[in-house]
C-alpha atoms as a PDB file:
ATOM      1  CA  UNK A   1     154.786 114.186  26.930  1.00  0.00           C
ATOM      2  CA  UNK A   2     154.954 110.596  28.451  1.00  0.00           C
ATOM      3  CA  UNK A   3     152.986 107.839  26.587  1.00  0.00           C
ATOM      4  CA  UNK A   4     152.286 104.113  27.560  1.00  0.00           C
ATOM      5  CA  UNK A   5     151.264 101.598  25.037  1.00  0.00           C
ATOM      6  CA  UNK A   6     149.281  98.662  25.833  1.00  0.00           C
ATOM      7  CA  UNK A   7     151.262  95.729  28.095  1.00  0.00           C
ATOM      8  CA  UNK A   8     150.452  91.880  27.572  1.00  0.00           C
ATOM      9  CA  UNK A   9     150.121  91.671  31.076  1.00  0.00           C
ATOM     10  CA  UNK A  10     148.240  94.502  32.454  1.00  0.00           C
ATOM     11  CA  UNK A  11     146.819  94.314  36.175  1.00  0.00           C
ATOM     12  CA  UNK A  12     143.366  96.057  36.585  1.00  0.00           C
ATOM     13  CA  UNK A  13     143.714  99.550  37.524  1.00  0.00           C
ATOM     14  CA  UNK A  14     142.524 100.375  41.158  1.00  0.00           C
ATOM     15  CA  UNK A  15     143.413 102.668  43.751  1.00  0.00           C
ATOM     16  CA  UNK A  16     143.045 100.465  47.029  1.00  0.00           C
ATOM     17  CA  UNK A  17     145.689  99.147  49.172  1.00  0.00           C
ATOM     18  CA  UNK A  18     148.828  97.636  47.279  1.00  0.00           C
ATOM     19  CA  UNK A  19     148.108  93.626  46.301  1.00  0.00           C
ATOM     20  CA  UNK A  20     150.271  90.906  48.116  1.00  0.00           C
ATOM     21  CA  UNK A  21     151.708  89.770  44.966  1.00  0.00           C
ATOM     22  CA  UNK A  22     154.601  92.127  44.352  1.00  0.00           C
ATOM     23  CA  UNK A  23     154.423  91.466  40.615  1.00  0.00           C
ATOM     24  CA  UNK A  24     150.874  92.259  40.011  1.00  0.00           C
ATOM     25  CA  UNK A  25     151.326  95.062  42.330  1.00  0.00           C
ATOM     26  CA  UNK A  26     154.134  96.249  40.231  1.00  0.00           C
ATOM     27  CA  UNK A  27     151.835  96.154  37.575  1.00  0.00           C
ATOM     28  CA  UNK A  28     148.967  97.887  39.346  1.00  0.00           C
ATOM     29  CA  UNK A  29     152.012 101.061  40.258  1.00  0.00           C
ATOM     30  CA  UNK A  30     152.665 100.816  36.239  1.00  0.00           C
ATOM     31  CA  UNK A  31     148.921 101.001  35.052  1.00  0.00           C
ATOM     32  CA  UNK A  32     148.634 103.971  37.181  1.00  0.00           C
ATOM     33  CA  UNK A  33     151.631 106.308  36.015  1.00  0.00           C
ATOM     34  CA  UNK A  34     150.478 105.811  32.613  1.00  0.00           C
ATOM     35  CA  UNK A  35     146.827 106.274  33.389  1.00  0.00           C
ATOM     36  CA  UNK A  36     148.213 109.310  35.021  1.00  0.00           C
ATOM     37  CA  UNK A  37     150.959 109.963  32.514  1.00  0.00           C
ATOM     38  CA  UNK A  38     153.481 109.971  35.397  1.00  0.00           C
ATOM     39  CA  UNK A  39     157.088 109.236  34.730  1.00  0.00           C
ATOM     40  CA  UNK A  40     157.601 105.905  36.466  1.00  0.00           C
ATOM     41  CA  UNK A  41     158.947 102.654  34.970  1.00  0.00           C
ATOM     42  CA  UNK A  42     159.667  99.279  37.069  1.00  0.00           C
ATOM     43  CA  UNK A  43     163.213  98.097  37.278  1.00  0.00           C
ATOM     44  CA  UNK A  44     164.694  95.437  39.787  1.00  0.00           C
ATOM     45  CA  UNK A  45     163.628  91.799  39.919  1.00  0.00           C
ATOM     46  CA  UNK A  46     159.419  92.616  39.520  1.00  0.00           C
ATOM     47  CA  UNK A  47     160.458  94.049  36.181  1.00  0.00           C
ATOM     48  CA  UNK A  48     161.860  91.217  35.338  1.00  0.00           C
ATOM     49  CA  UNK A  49     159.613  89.188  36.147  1.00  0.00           C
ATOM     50  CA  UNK A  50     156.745  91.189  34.075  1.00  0.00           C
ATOM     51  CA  UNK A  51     158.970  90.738  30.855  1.00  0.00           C
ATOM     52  CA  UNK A  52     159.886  87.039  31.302  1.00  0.00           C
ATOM     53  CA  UNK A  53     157.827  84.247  31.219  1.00  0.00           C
ATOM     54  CA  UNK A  54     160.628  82.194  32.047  1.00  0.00           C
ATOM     55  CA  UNK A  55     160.703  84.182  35.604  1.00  0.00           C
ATOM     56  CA  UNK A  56     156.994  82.603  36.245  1.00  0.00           C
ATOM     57  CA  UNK A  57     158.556  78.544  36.963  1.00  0.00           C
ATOM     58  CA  UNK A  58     161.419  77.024  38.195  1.00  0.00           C
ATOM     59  CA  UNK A  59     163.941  76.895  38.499  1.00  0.00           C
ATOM     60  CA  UNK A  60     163.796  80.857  37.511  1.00  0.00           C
ATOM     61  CA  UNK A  61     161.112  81.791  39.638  1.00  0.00           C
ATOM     62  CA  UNK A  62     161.924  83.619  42.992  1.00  0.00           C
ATOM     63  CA  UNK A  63     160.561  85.264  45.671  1.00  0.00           C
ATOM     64  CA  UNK A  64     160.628  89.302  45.280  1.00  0.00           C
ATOM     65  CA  UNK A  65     160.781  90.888  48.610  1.00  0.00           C
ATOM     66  CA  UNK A  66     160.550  94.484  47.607  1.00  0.00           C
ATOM     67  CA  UNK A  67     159.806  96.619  44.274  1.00  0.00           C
ATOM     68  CA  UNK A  68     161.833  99.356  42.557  1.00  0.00           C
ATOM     69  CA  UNK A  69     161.147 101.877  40.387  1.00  0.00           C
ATOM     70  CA  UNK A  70     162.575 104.465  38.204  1.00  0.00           C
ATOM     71  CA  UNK A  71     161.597 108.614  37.488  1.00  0.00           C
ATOM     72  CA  UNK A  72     163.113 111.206  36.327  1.00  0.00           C
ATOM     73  CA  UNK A  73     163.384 114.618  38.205  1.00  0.00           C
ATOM     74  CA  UNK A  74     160.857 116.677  36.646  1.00  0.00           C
ATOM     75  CA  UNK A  75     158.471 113.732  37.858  1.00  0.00           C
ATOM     76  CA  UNK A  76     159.979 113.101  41.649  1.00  0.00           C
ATOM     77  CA  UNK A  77     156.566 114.718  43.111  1.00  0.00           C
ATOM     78  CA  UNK A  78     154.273 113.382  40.829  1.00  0.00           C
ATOM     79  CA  UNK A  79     155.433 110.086  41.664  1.00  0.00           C
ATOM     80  CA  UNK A  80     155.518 110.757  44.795  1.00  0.00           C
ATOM     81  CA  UNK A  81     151.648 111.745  44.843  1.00  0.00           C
ATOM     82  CA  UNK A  82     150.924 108.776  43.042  1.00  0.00           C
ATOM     83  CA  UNK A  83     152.240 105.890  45.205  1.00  0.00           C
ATOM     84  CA  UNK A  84     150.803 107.905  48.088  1.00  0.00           C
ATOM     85  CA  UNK A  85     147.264 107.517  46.782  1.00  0.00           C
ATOM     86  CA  UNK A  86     148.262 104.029  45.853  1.00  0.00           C
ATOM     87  CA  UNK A  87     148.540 103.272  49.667  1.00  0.00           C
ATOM     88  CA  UNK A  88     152.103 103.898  50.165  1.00  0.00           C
ATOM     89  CA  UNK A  89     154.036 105.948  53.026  1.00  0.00           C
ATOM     90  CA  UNK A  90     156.834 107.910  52.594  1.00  0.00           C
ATOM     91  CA  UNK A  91     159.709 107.854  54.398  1.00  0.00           C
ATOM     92  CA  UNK A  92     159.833 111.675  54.826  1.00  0.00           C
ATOM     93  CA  UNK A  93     163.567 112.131  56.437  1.00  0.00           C
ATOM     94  CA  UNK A  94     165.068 110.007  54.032  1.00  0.00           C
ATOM     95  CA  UNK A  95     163.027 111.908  51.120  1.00  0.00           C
ATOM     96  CA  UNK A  96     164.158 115.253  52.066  1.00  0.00           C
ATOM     97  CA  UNK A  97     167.709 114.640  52.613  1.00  0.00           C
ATOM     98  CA  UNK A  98     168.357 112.323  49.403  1.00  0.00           C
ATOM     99  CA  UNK A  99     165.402 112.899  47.310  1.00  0.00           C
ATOM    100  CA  UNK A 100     167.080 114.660  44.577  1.00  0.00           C
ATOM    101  CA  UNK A 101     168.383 111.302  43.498  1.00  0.00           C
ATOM    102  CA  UNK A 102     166.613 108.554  45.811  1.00  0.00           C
ATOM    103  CA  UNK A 103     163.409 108.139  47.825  1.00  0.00           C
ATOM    104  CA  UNK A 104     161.865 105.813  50.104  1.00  0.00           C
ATOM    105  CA  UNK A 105     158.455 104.206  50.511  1.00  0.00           C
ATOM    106  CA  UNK A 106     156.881 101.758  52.343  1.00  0.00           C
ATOM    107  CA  UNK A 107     153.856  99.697  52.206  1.00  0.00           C
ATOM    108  CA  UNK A 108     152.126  99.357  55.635  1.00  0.00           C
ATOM    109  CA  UNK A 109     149.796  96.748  54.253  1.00  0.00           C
ATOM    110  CA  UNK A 110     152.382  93.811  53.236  1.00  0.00           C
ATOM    111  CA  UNK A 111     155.177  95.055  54.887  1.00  0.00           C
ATOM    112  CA  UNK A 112     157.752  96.024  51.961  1.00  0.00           C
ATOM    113  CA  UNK A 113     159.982  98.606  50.431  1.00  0.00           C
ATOM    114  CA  UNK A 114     160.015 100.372  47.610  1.00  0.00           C
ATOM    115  CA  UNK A 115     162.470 102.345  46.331  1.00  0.00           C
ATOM    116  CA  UNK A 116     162.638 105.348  43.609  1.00  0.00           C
ATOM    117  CA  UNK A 117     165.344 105.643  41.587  1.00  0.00           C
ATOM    118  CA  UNK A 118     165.550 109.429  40.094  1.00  0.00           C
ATOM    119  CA  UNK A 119     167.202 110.428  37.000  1.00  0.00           C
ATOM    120  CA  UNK A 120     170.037 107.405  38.029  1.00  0.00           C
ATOM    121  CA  UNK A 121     170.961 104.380  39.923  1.00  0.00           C
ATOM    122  CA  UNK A 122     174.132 104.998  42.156  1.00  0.00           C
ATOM    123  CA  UNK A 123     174.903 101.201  43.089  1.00  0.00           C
ATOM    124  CA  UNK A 124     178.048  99.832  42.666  1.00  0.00           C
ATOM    125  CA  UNK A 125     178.281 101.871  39.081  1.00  0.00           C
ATOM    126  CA  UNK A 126     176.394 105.293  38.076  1.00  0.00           C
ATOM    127  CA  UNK A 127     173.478 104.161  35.020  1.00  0.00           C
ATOM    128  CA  UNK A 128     172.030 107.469  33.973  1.00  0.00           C
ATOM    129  CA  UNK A 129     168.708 106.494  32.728  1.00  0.00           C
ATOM    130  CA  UNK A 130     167.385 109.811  31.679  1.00  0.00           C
ATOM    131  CA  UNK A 131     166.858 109.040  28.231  1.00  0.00           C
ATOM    132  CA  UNK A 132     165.730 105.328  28.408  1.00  0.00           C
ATOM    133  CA  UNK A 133     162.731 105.433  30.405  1.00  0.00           C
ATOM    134  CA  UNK A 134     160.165 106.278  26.817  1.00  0.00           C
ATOM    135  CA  UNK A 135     161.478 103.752  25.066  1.00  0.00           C
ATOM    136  CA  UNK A 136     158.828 100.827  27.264  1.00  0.00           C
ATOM    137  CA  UNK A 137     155.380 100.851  28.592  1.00  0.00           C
ATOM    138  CA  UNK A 138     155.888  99.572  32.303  1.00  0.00           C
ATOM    139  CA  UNK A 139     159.442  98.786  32.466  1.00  0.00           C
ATOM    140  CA  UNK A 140     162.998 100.003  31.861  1.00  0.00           C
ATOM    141  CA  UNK A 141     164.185  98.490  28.332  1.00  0.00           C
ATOM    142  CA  UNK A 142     165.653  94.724  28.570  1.00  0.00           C
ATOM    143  CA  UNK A 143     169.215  95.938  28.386  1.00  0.00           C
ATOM    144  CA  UNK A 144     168.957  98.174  31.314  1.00  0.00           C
ATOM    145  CA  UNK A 145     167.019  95.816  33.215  1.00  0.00           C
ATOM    146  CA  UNK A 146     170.438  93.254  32.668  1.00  0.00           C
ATOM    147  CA  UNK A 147     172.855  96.192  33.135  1.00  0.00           C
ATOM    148  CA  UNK A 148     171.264  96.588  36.614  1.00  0.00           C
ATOM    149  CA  UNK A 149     171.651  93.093  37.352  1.00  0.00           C
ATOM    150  CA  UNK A 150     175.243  92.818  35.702  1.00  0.00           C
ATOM    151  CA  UNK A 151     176.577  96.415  37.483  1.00  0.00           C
ATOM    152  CA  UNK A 152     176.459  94.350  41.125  1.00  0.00           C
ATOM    153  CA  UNK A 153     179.700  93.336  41.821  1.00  0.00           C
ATOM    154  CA  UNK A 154     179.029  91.303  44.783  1.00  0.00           C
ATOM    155  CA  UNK A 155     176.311  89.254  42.859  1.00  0.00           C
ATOM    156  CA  UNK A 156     174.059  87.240  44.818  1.00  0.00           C
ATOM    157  CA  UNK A 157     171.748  83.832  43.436  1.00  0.00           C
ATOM    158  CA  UNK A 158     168.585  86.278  43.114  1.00  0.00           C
ATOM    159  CA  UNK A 159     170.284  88.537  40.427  1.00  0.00           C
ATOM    160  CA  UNK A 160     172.144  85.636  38.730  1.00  0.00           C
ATOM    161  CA  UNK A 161     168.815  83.850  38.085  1.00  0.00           C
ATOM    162  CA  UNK A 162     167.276  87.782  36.858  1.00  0.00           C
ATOM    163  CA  UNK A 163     170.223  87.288  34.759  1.00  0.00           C
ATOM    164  CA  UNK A 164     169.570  83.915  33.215  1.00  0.00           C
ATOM    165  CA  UNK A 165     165.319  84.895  33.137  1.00  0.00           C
ATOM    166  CA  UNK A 166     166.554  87.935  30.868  1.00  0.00           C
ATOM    167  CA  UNK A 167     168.813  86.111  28.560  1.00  0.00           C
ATOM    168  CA  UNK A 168     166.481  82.854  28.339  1.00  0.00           C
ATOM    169  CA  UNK A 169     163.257  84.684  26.844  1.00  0.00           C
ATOM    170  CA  UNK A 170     165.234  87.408  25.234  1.00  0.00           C
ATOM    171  CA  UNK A 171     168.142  87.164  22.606  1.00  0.00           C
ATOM    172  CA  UNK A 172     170.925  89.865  21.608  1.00  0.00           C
ATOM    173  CA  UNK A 173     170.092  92.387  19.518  1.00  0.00           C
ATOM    174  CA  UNK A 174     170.885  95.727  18.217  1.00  0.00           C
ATOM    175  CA  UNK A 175     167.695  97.641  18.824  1.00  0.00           C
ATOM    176  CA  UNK A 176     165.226  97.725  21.339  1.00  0.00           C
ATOM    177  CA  UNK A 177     163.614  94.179  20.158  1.00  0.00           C
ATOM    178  CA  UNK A 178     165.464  92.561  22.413  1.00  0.00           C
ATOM    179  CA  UNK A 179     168.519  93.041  24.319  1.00  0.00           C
ATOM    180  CA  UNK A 180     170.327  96.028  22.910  1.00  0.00           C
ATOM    181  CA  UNK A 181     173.808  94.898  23.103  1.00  0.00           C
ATOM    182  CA  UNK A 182     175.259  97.649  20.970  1.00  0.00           C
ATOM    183  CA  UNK A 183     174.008 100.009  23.783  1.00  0.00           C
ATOM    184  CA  UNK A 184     176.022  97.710  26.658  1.00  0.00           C
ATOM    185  CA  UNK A 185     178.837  98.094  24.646  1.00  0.00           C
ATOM    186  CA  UNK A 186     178.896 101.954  24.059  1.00  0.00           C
ATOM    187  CA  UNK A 187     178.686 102.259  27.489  1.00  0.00           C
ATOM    188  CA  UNK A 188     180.993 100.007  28.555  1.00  0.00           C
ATOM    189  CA  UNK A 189     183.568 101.320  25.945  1.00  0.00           C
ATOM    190  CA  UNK A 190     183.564 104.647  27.881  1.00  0.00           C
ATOM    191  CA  UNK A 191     184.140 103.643  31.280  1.00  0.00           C
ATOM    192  CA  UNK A 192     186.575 100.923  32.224  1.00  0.00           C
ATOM    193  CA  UNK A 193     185.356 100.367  35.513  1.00  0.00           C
ATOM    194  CA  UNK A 194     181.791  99.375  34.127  1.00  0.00           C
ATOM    195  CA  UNK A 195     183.368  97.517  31.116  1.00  0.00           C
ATOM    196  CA  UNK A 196     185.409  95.359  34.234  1.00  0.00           C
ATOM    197  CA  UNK A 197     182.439  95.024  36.079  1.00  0.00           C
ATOM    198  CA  UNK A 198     180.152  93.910  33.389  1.00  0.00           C
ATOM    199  CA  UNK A 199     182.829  91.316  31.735  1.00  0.00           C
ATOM    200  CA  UNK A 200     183.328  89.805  35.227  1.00  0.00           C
ATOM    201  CA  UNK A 201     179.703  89.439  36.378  1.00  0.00           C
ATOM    202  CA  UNK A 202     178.657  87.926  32.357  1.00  0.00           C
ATOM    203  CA  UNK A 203     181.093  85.482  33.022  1.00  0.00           C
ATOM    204  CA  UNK A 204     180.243  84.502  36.362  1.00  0.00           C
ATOM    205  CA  UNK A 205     176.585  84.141  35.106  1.00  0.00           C
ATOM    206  CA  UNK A 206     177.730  82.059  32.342  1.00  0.00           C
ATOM    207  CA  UNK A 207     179.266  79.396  35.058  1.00  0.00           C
ATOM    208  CA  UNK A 208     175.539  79.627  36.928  1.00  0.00           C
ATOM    209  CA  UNK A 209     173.624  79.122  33.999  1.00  0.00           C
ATOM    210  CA  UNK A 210     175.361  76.174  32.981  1.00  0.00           C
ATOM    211  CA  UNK A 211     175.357  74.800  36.793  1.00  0.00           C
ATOM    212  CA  UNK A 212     171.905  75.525  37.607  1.00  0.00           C
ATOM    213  CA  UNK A 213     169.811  72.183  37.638  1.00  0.00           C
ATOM    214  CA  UNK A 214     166.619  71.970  35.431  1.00  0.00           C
ATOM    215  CA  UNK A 215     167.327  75.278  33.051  1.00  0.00           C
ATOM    216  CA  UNK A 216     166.861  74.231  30.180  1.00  0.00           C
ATOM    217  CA  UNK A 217     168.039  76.758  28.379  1.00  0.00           C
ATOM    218  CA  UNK A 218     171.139  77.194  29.953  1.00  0.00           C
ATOM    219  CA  UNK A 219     173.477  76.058  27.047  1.00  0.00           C
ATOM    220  CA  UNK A 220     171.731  79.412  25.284  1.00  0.00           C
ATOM    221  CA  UNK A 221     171.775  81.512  28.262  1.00  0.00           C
ATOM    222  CA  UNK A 222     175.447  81.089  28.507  1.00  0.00           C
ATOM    223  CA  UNK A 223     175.911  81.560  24.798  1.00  0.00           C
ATOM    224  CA  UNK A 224     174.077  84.983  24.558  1.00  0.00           C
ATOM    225  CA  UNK A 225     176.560  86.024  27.619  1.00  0.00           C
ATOM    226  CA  UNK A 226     179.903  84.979  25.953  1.00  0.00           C
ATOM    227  CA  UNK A 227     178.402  86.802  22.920  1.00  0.00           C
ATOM    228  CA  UNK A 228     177.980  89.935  25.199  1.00  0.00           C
ATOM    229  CA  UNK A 229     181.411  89.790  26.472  1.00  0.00           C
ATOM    230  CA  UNK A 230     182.524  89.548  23.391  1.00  0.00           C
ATOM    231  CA  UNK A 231     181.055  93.027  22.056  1.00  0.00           C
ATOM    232  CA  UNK A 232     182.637  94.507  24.930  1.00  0.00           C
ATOM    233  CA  UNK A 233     185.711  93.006  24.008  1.00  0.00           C
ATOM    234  CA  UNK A 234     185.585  94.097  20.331  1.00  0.00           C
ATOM    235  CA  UNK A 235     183.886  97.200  20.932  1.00  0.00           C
ATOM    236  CA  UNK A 236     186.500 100.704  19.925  1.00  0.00           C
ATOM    237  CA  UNK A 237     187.669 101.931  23.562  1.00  0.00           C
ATOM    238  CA  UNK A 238     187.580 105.962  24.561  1.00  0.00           C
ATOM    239  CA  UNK A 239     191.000 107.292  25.670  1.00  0.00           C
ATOM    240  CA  UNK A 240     189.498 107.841  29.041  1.00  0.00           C
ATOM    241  CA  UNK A 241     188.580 103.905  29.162  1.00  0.00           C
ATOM    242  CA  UNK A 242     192.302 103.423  28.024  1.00  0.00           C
ATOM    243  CA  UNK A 243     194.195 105.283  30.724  1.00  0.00           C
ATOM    244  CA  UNK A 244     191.997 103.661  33.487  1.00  0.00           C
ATOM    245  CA  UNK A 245     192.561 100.675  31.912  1.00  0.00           C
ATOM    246  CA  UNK A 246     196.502 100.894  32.716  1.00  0.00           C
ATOM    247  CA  UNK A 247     196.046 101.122  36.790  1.00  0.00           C
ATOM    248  CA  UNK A 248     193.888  98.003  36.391  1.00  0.00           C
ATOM    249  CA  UNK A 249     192.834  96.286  39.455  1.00  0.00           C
ATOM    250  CA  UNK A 250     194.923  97.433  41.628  1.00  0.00           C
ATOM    251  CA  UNK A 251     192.701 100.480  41.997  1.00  0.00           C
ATOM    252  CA  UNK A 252     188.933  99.685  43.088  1.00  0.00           C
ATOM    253  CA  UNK A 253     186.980 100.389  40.310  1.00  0.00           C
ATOM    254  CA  UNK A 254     183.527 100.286  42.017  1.00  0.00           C
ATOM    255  CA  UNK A 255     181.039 101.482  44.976  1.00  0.00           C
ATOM    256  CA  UNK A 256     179.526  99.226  47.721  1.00  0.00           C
ATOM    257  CA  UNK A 257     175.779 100.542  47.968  1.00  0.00           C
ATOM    258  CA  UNK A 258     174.265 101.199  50.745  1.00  0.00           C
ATOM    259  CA  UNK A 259     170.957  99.574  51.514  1.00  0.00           C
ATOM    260  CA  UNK A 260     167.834 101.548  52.435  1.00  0.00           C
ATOM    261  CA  UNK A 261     165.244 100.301  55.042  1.00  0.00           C
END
């Protein structure tokens, strides 16, 4: 049975057309699945953004163009039914062809995307996030939320700055409390191309962080991601990790995704 606990930052729950401010609306999609008890959590940059107060002012505040969310399969149509009566449309072509693992909605009203990951994200890495979506209220956990951000190999300035927002407000941890680095590195220990992926995104946020004028926090920001790399490092390898390891780069180790809309 899905639960929600109470959120901090709660948006009251109505059933009109979706608000301009994707943030609040992403709380307004959140208050509903739990009213509801629908399986949906927020991922992407308006998760972020909900979980970090650091995302709220420069120089870590951004403009979100679009909202993202996460279900699981036994849920697909439930969500579906729920962002319709939240004034979404669904793309209906896209929905039956790929809606076992994707689907597509749009909001007529401020001209925006959302998307619906289900069961997993299939980016430039495969995050099964099946058992992970119970463990928060409104949002994926704070580790996920950064593994989404650190899986894109072609990283871009909005998903550095996620990165930094993350790692600012939140430290390294081994539970849920924070960010749950033992988890990262579990992962990561089973599947070289991830482990690559991750190591070589931290460090390119660690450059940005220190680079990027008026963050104050950017000494710590780059700390906490040398201290991530550094569990992958250390972290016990599978044999599967170590015979992948051996081609190296000179197989590609990652997808380009595709974008929808």
């Amino acid at each position: 049975m899905w639960t929600s606990t109470s959120s901090p930052r709660r948006s009251p729950l109505n059933e009109q057309a979706p608000q301009a401010d994707p943030v609040l609306e992403g709380g307004r999609i959140a208050d509903a699945a739990a009213a509801r008890q629908v399986p949906v959590r927020l991922t992407g940059g308006v998760a972020v953004a909900r979980r970090c107060p650091s995302a709220a002012g420069p120089p870590l505040a951004r403009v979100y163009k679009d909202i993202d969310v996460v279900t699981v399969g036994a849920g697909r149509d439930a969500t579906g039914a729920l962002l319709e009566s939240l004034g979404y449309e669904a793309d209906r072509e896209f929905n039956t062809l790929h809606g076992s693992r994707r689907l597509f909605f749009w909001d007529p009203t401020n001209g925006r995307q959302l998307d619906v990951f289900v069961d997993e994200a299939q980016l430039c890495h495969r995050i099964d996030f099946r058992a992970r979506l119970e463990l928060d209220a409104q949002t994926l956990p704070l580790a996920d939320l950064l593994l989404m951000k650190l899986q894109v190999v072609e990283t871009n300035e909005k998903d550095l700055i996620d990165i930094c927002a993350i790692l600012s407000d939140h430290d390294l941890t081994e539970d849920e409390s924070g960010v749950n680095v033992a988890y990262l590195a579990d992962l990561a220990a089973g599947d070289w191309g991830l482990w690559r992926t991750l190591g070589m995104v931290a460090e390119r946020a660690e450059d940005f962080a220190r680079e990027l004028a008026g963050l104050e926090r950017g000494e710590l920001v780059a700390a906490r991601l040398e201290g991530l790399r550094r569990r992958l490092e250390e972290a016990p390898k599978s044999r599967g990790w170590k015979m992948r390891a051996r081609i190296g780069d000179r197989k590609r180790w990652y997808e380009l995704p595709e974008e929808v809309g």
